[in-house]
PDB file of N, CA and C in Angstrom:
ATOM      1  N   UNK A   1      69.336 106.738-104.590  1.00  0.00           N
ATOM      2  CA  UNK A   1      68.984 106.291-103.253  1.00  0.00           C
ATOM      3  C   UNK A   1      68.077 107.301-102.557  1.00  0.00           C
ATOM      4  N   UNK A   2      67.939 108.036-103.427  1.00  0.00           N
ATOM      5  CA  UNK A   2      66.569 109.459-102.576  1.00  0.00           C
ATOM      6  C   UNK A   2      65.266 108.808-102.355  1.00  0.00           C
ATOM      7  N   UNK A   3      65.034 107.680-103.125  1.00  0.00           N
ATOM      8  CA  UNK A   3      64.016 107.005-103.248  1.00  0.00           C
ATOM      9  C   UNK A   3      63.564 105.999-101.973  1.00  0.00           C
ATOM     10  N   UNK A   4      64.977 106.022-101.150  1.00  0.00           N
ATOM     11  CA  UNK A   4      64.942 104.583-100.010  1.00  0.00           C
ATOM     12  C   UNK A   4      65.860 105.660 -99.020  1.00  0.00           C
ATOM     13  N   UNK A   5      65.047 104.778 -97.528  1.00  0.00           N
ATOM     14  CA  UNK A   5      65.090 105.020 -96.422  1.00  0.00           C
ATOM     15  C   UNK A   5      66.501 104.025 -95.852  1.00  0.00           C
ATOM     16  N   UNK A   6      67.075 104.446 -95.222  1.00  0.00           N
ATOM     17  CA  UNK A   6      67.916 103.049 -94.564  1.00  0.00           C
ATOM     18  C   UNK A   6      66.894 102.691 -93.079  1.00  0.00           C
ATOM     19  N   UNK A   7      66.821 101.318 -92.783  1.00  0.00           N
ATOM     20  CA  UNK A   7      65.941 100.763 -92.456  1.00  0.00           C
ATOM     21  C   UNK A   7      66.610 100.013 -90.980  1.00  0.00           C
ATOM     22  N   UNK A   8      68.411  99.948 -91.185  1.00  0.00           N
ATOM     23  CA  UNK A   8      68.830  98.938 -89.823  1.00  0.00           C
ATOM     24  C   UNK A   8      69.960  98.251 -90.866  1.00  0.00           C
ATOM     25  N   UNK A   9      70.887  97.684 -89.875  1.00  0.00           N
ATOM     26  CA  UNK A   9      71.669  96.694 -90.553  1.00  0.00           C
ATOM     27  C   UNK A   9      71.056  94.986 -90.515  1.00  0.00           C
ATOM     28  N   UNK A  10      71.722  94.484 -91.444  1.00  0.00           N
ATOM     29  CA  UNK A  10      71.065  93.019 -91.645  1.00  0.00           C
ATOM     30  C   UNK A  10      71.692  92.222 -90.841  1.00  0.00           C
ATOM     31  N   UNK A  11      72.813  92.195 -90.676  1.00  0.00           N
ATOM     32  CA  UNK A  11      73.248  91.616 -90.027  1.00  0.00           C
ATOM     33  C   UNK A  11      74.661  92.170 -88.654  1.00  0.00           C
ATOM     34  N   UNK A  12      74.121  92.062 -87.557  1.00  0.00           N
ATOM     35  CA  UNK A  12      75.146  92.799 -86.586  1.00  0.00           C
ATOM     36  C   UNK A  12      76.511  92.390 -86.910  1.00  0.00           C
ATOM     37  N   UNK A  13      76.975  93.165 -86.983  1.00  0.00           N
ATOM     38  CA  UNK A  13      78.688  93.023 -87.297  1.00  0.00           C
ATOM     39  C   UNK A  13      79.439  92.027 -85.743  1.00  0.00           C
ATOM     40  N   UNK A  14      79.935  90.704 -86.693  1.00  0.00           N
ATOM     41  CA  UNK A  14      80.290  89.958 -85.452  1.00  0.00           C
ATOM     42  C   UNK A  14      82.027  90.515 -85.421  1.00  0.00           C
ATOM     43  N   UNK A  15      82.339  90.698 -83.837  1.00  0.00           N
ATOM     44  CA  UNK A  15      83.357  90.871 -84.101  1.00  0.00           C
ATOM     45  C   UNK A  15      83.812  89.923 -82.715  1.00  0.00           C
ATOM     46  N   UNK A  16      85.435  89.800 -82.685  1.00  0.00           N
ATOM     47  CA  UNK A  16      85.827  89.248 -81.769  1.00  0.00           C
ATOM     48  C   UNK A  16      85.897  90.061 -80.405  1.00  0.00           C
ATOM     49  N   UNK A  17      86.171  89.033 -79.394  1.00  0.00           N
ATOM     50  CA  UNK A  17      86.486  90.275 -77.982  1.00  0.00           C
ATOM     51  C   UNK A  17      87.839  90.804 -77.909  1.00  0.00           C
ATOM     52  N   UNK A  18      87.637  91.767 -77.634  1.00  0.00           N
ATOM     53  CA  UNK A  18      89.058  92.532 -77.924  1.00  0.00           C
ATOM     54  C   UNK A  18      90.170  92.145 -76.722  1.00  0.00           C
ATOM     55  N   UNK A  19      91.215  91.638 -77.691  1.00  0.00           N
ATOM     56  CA  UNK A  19      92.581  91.367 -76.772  1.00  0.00           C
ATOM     57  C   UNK A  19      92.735  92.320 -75.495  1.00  0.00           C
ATOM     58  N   UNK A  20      93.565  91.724 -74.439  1.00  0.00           N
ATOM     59  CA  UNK A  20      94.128  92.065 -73.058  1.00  0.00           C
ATOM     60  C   UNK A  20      94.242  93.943 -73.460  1.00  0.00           C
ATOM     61  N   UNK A  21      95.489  93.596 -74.450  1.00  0.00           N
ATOM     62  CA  UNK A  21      95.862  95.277 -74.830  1.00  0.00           C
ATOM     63  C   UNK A  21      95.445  95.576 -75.918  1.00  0.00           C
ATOM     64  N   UNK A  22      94.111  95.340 -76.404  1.00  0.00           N
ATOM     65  CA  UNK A  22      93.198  96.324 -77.283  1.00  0.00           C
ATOM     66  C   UNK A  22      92.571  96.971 -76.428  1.00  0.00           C
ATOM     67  N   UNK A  23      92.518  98.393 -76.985  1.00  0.00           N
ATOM     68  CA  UNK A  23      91.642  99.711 -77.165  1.00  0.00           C
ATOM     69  C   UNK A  23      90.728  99.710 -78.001  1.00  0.00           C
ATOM     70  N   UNK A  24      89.103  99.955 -78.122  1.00  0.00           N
ATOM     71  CA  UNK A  24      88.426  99.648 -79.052  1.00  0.00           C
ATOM     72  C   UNK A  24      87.574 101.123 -79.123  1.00  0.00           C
ATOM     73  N   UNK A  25      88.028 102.082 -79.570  1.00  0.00           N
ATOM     74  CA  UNK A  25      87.678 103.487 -79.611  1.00  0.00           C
ATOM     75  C   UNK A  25      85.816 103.645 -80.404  1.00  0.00           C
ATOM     76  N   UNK A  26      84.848 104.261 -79.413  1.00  0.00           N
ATOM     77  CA  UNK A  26      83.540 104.149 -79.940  1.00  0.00           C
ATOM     78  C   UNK A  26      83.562 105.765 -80.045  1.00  0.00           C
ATOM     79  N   UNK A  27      81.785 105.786 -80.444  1.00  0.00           N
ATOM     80  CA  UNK A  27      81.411 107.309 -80.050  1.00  0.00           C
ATOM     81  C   UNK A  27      81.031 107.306 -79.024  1.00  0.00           C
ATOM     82  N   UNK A  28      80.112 106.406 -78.297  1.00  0.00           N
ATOM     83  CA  UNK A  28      79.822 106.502 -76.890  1.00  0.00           C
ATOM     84  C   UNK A  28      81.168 106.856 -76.064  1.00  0.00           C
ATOM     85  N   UNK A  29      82.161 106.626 -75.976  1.00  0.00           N
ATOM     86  CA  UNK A  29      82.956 106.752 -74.417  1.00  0.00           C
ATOM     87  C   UNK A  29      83.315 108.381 -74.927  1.00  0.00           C
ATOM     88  N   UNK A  30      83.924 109.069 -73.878  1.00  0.00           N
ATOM     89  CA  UNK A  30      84.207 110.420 -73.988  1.00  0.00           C
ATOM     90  C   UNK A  30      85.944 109.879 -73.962  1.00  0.00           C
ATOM     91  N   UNK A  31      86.742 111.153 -74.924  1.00  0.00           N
ATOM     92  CA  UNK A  31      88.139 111.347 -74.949  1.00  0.00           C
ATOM     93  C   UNK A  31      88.920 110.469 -73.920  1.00  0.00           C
ATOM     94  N   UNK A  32      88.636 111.619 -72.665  1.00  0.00           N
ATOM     95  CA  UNK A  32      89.166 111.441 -71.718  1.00  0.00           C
ATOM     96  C   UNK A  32      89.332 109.616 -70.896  1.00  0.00           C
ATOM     97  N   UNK A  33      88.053 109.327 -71.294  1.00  0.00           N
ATOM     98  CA  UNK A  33      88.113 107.858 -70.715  1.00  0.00           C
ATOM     99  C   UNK A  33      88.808 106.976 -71.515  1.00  0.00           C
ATOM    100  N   UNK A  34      88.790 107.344 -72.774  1.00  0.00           N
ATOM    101  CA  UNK A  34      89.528 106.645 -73.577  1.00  0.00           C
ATOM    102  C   UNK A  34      91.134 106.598 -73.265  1.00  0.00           C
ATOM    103  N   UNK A  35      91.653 107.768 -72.970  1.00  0.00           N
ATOM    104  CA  UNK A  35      92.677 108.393 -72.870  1.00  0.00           C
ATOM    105  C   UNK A  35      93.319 107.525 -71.312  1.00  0.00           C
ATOM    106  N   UNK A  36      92.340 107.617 -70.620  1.00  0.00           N
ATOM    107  CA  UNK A  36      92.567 106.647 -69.232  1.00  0.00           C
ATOM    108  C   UNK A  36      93.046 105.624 -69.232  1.00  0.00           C
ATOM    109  N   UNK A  37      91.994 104.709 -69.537  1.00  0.00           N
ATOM    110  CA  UNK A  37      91.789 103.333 -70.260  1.00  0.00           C
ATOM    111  C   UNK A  37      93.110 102.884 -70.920  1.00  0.00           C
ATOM    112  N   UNK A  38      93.571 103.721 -71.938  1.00  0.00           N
ATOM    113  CA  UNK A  38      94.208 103.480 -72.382  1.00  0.00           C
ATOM    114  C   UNK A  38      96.059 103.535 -71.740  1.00  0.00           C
ATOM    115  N   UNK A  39      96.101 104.685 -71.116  1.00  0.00           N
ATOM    116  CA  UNK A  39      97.344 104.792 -69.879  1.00  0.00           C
ATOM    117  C   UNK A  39      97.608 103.704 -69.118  1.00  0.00           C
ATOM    118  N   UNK A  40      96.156 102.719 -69.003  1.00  0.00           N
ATOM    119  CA  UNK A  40      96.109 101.633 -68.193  1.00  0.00           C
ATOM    120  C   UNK A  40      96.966 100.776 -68.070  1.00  0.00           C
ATOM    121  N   UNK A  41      96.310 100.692 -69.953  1.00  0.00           N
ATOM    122  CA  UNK A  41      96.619  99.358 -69.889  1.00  0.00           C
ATOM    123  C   UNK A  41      98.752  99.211 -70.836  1.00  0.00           C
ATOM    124  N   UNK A  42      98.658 100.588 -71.138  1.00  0.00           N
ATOM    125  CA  UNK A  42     100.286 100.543 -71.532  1.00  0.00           C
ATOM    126  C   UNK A  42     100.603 100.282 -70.106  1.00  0.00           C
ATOM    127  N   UNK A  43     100.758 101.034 -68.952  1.00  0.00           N
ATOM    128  CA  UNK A  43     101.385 100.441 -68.014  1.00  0.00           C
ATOM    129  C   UNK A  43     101.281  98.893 -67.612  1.00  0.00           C
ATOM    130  N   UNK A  44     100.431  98.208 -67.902  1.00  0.00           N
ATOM    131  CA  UNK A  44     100.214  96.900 -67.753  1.00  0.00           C
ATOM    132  C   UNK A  44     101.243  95.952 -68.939  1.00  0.00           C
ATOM    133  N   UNK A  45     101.101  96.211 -69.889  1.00  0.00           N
ATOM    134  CA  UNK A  45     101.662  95.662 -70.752  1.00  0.00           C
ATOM    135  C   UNK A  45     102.578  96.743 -71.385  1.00  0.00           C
ATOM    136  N   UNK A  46     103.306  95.757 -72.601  1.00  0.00           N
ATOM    137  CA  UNK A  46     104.463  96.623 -73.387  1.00  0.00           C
ATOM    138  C   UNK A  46     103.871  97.113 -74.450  1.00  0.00           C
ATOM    139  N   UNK A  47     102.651  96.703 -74.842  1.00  0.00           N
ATOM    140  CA  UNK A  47     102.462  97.645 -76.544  1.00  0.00           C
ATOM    141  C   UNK A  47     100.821  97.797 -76.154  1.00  0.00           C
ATOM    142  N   UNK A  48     100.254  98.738 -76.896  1.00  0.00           N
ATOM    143  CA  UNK A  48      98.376  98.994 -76.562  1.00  0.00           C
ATOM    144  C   UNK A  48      98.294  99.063 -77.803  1.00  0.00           C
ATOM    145  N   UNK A  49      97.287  98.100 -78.070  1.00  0.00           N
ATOM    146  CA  UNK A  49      96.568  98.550 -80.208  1.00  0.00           C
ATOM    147  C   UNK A  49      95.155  99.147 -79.783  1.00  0.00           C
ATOM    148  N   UNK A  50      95.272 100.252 -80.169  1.00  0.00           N
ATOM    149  CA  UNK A  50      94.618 101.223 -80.417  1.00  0.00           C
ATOM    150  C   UNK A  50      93.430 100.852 -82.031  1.00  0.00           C
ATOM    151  N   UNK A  51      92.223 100.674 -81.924  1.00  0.00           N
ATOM    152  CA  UNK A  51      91.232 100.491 -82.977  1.00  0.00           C
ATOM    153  C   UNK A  51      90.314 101.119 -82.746  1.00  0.00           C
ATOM    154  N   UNK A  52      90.073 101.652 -84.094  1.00  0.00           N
ATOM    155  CA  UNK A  52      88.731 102.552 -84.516  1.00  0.00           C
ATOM    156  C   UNK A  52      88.519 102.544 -86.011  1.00  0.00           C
ATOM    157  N   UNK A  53      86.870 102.736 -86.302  1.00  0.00           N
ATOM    158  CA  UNK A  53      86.148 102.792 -87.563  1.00  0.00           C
ATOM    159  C   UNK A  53      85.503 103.780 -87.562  1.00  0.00           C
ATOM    160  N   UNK A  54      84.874 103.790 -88.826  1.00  0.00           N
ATOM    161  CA  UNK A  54      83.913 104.264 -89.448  1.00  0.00           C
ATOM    162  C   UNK A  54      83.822 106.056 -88.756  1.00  0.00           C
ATOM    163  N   UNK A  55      83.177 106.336 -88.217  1.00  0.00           N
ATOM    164  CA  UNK A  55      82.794 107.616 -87.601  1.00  0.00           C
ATOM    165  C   UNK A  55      83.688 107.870 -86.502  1.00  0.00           C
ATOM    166  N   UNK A  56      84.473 107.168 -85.534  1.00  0.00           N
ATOM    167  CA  UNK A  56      85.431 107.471 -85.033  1.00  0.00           C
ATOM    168  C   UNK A  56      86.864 106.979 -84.959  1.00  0.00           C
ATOM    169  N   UNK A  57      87.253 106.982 -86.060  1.00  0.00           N
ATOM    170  CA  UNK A  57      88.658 107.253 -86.872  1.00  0.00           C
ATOM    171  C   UNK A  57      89.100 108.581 -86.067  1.00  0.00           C
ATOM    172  N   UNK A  58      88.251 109.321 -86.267  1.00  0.00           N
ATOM    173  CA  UNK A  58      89.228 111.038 -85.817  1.00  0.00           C
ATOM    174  C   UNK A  58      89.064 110.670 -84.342  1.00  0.00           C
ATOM    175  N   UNK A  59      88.293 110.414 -83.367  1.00  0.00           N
ATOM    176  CA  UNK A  59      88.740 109.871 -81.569  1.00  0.00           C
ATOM    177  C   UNK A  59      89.545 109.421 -82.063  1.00  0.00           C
ATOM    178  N   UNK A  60      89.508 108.114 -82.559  1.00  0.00           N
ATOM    179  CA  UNK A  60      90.987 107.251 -82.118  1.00  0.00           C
ATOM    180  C   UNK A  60      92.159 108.154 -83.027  1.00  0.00           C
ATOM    181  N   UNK A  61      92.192 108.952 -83.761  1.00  0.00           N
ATOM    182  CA  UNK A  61      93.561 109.848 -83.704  1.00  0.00           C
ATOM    183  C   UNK A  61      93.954 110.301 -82.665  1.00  0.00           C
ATOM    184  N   UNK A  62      93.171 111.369 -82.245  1.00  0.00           N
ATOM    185  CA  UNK A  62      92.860 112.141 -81.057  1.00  0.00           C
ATOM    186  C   UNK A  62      93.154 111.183 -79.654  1.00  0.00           C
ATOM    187  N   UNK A  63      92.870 110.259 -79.281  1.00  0.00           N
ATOM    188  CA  UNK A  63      93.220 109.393 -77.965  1.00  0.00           C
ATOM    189  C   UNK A  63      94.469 109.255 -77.988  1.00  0.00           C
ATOM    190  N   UNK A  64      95.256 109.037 -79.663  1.00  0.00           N
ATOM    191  CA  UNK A  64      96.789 108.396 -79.767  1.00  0.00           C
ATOM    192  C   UNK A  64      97.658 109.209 -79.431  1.00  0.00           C
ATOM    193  N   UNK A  65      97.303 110.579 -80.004  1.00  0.00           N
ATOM    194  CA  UNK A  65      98.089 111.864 -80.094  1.00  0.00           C
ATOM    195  C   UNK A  65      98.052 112.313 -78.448  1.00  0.00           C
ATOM    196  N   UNK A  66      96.969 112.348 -78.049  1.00  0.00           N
ATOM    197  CA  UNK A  66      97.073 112.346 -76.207  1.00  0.00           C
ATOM    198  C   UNK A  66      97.879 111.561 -75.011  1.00  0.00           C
ATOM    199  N   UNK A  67      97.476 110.266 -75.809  1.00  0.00           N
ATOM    200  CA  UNK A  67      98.363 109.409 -75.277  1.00  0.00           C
ATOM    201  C   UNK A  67     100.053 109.112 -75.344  1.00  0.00           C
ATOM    202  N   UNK A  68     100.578 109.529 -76.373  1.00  0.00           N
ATOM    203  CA  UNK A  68     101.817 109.936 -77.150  1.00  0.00           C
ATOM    204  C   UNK A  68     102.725 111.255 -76.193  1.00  0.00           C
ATOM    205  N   UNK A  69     101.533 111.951 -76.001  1.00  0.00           N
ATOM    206  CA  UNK A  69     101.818 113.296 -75.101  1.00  0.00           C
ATOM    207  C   UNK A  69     102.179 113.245 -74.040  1.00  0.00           C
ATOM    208  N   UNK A  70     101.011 112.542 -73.459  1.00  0.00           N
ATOM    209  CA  UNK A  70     101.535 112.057 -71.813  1.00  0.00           C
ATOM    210  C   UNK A  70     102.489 111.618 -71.355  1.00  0.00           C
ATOM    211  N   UNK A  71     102.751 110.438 -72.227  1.00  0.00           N
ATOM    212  CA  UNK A  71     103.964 109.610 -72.082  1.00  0.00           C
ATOM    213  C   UNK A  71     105.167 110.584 -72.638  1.00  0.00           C
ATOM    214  N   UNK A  72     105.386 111.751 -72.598  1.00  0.00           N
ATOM    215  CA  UNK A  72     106.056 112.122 -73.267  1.00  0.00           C
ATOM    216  C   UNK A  72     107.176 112.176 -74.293  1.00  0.00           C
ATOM    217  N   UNK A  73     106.515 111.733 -74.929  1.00  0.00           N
ATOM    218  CA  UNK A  73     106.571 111.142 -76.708  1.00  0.00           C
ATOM    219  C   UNK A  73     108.044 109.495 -76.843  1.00  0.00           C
ATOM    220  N   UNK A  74     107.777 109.130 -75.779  1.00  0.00           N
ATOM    221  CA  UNK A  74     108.969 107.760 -75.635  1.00  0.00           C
ATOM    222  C   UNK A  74     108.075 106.822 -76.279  1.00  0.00           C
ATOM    223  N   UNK A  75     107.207 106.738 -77.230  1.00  0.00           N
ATOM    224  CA  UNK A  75     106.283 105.866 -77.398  1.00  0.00           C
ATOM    225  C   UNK A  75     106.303 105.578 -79.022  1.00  0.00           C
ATOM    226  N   UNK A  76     106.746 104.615 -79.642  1.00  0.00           N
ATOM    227  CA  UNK A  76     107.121 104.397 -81.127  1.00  0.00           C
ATOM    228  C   UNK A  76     105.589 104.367 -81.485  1.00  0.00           C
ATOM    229  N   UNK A  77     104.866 104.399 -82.639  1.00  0.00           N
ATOM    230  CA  UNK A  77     103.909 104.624 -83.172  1.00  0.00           C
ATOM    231  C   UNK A  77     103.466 103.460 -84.252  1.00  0.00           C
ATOM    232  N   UNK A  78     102.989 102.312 -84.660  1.00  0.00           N
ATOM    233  CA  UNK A  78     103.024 101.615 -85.944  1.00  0.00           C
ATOM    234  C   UNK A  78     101.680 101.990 -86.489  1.00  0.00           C
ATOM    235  N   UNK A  79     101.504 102.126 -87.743  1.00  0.00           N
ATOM    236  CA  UNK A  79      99.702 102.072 -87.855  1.00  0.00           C
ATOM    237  C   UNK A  79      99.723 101.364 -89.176  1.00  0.00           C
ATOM    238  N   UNK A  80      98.223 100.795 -89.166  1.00  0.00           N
ATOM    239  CA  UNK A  80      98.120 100.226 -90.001  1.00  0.00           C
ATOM    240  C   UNK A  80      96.792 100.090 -90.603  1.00  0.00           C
ATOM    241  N   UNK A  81      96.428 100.187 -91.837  1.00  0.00           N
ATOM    242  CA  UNK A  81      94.865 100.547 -92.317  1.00  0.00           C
ATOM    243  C   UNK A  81      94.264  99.360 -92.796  1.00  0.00           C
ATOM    244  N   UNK A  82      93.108  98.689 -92.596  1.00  0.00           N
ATOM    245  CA  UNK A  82      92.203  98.048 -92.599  1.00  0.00           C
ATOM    246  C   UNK A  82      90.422  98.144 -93.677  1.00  0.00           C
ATOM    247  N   UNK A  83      89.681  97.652 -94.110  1.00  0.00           N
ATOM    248  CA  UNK A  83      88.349  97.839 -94.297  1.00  0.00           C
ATOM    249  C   UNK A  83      87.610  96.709 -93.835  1.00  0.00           C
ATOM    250  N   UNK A  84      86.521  97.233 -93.444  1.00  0.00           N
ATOM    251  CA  UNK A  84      85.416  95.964 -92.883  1.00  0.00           C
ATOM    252  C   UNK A  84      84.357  96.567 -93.647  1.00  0.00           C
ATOM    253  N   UNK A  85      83.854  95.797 -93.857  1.00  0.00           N
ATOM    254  CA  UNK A  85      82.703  95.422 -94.944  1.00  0.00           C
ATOM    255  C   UNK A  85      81.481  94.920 -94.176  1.00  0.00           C
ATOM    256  N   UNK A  86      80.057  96.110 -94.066  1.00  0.00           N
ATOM    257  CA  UNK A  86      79.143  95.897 -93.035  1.00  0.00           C
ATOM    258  C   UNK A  86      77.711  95.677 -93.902  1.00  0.00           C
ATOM    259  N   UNK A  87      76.933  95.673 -93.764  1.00  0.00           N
ATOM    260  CA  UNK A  87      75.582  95.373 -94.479  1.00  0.00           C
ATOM    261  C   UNK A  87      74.583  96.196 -94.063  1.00  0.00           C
ATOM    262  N   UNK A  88      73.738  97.409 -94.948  1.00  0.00           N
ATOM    263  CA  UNK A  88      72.564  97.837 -94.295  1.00  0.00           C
ATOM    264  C   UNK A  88      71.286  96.896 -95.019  1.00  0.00           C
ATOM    265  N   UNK A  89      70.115  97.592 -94.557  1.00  0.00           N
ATOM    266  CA  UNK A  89      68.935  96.914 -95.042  1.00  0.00           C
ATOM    267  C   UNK A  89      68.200  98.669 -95.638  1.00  0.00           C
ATOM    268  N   UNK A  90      67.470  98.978 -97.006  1.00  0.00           N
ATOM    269  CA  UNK A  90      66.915 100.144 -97.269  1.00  0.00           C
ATOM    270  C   UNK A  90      65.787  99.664 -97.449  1.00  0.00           C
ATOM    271  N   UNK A  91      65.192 100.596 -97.423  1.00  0.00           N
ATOM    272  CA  UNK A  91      63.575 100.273 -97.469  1.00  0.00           C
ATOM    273  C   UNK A  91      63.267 100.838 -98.429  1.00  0.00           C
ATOM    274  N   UNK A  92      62.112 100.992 -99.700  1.00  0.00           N
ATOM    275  CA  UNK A  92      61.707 101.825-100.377  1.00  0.00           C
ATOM    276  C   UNK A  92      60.814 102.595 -99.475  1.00  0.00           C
ATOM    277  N   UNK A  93      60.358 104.549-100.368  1.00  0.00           N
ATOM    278  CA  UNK A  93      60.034 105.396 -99.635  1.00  0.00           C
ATOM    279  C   UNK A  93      58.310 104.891-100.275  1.00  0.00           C
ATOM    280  N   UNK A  94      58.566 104.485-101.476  1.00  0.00           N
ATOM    281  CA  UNK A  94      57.221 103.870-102.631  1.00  0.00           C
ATOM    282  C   UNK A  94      56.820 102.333-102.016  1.00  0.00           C
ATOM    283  N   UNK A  95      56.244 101.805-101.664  1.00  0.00           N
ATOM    284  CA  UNK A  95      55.805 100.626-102.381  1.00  0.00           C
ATOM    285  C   UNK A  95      55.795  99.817-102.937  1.00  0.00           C
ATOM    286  N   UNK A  96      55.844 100.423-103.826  1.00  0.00           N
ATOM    287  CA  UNK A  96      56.182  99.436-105.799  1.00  0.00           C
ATOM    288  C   UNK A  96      57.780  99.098-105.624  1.00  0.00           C
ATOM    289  N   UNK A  97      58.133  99.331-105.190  1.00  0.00           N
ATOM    290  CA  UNK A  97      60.043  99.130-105.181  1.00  0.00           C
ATOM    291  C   UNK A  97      60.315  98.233-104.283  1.00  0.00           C
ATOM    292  N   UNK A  98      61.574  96.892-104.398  1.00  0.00           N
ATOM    293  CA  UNK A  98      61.974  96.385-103.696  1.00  0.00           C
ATOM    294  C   UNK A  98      62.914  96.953-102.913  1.00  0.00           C
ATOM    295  N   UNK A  99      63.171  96.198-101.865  1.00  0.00           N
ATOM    296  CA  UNK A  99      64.107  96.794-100.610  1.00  0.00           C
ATOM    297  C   UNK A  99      65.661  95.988-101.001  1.00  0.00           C
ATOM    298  N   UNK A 100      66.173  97.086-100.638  1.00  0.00           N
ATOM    299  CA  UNK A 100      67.937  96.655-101.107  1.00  0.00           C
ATOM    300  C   UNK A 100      68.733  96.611-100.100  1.00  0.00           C
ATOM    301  N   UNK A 101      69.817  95.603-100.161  1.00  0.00           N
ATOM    302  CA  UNK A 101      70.581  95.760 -99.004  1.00  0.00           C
ATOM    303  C   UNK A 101      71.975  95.866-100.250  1.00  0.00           C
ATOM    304  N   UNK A 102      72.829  97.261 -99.100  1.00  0.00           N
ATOM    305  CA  UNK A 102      74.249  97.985 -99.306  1.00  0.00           C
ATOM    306  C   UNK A 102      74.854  97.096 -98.288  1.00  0.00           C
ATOM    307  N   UNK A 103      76.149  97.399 -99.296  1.00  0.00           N
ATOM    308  CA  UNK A 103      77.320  96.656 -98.828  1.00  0.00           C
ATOM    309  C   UNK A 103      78.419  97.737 -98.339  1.00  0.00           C
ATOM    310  N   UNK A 104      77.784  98.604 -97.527  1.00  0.00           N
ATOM    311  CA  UNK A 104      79.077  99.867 -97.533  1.00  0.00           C
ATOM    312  C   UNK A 104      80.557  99.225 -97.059  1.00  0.00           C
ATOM    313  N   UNK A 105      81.819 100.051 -97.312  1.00  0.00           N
ATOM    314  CA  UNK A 105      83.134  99.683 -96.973  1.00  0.00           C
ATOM    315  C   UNK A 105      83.541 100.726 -95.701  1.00  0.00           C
ATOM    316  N   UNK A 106      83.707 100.260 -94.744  1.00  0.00           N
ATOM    317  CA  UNK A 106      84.709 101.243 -93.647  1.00  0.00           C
ATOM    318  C   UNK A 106      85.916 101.108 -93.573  1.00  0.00           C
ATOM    319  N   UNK A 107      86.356 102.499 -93.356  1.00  0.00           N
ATOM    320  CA  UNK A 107      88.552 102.514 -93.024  1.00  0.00           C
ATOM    321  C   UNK A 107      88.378 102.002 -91.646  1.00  0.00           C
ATOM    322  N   UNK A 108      89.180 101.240 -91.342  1.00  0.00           N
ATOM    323  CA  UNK A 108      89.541 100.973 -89.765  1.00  0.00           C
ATOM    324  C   UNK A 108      90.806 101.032 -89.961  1.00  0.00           C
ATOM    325  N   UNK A 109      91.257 102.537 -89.316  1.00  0.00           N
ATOM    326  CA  UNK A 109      93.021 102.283 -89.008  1.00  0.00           C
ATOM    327  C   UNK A 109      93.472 101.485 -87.866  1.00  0.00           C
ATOM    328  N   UNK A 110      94.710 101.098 -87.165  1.00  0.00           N
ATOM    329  CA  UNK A 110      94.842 100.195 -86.184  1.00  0.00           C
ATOM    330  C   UNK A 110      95.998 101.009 -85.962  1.00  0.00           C
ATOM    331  N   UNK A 111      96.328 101.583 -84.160  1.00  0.00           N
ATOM    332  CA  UNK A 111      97.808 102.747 -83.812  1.00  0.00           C
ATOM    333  C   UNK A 111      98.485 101.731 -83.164  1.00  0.00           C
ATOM    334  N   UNK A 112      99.454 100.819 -82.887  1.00  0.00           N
ATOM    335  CA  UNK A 112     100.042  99.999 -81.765  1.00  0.00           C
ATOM    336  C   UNK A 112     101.316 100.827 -81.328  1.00  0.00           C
ATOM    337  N   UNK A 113     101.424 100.871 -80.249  1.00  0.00           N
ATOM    338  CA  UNK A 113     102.612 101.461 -79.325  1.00  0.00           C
ATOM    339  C   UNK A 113     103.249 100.273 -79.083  1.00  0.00           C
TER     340      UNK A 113
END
């Protein structure tokens, strides 16, 4: 693959809108808001599912373990591991070469309180 550029994904990953008490952990939001957000909405409801992929797997540890804290630790833990299956598009760096599309695999763990 030294030969090809990644170029974009082919197709945007459709996903659903996330339930009342989903948490949907990105790189854009910072810790702390997550950490908020998330205090929220346990007080609102009885359980928060906590989700994250690919590159932020370690936030959404990090938000759970905070959140776990606060509440000072009265908070049962379930998790559960997942893969989603996303699509890039590569480009050749040559010319002469066709362009390939990868099928990479992501962990998505899932934390529910």
């Amino acid at each position: 693959m030294d030969q090809y550029r990644k170029s974009g994904p082919v197709d945007p990953p459709t996903s659903s809108p996330a339930a009342d008490n989903e948490l949907r952990v990105t790189m854009s939001k910072s810790i702390n808001q997550l950490v908020e957000q998330g205090l929220k909405k346990l007080d609102s409801y009885n359980s928060v599912v906590i989700v994250s992929k690919g590159k932020a797997i370690n936030r959404g540890i990090t938000v759970v373990e905070i959140i776990k804290r606060r509440k000072d630790g009265k908070l049962h833990q379930y998790n559960q591991m997942g893969i989603v299956t996303a699509s890039e598009q590569w480009s050749p760096v040559n010319e002469d070469d066709l362009d390939r599309q990868v099928y990479p695999s992501l962990s998505s763990p899932t934390c529910c309180h």
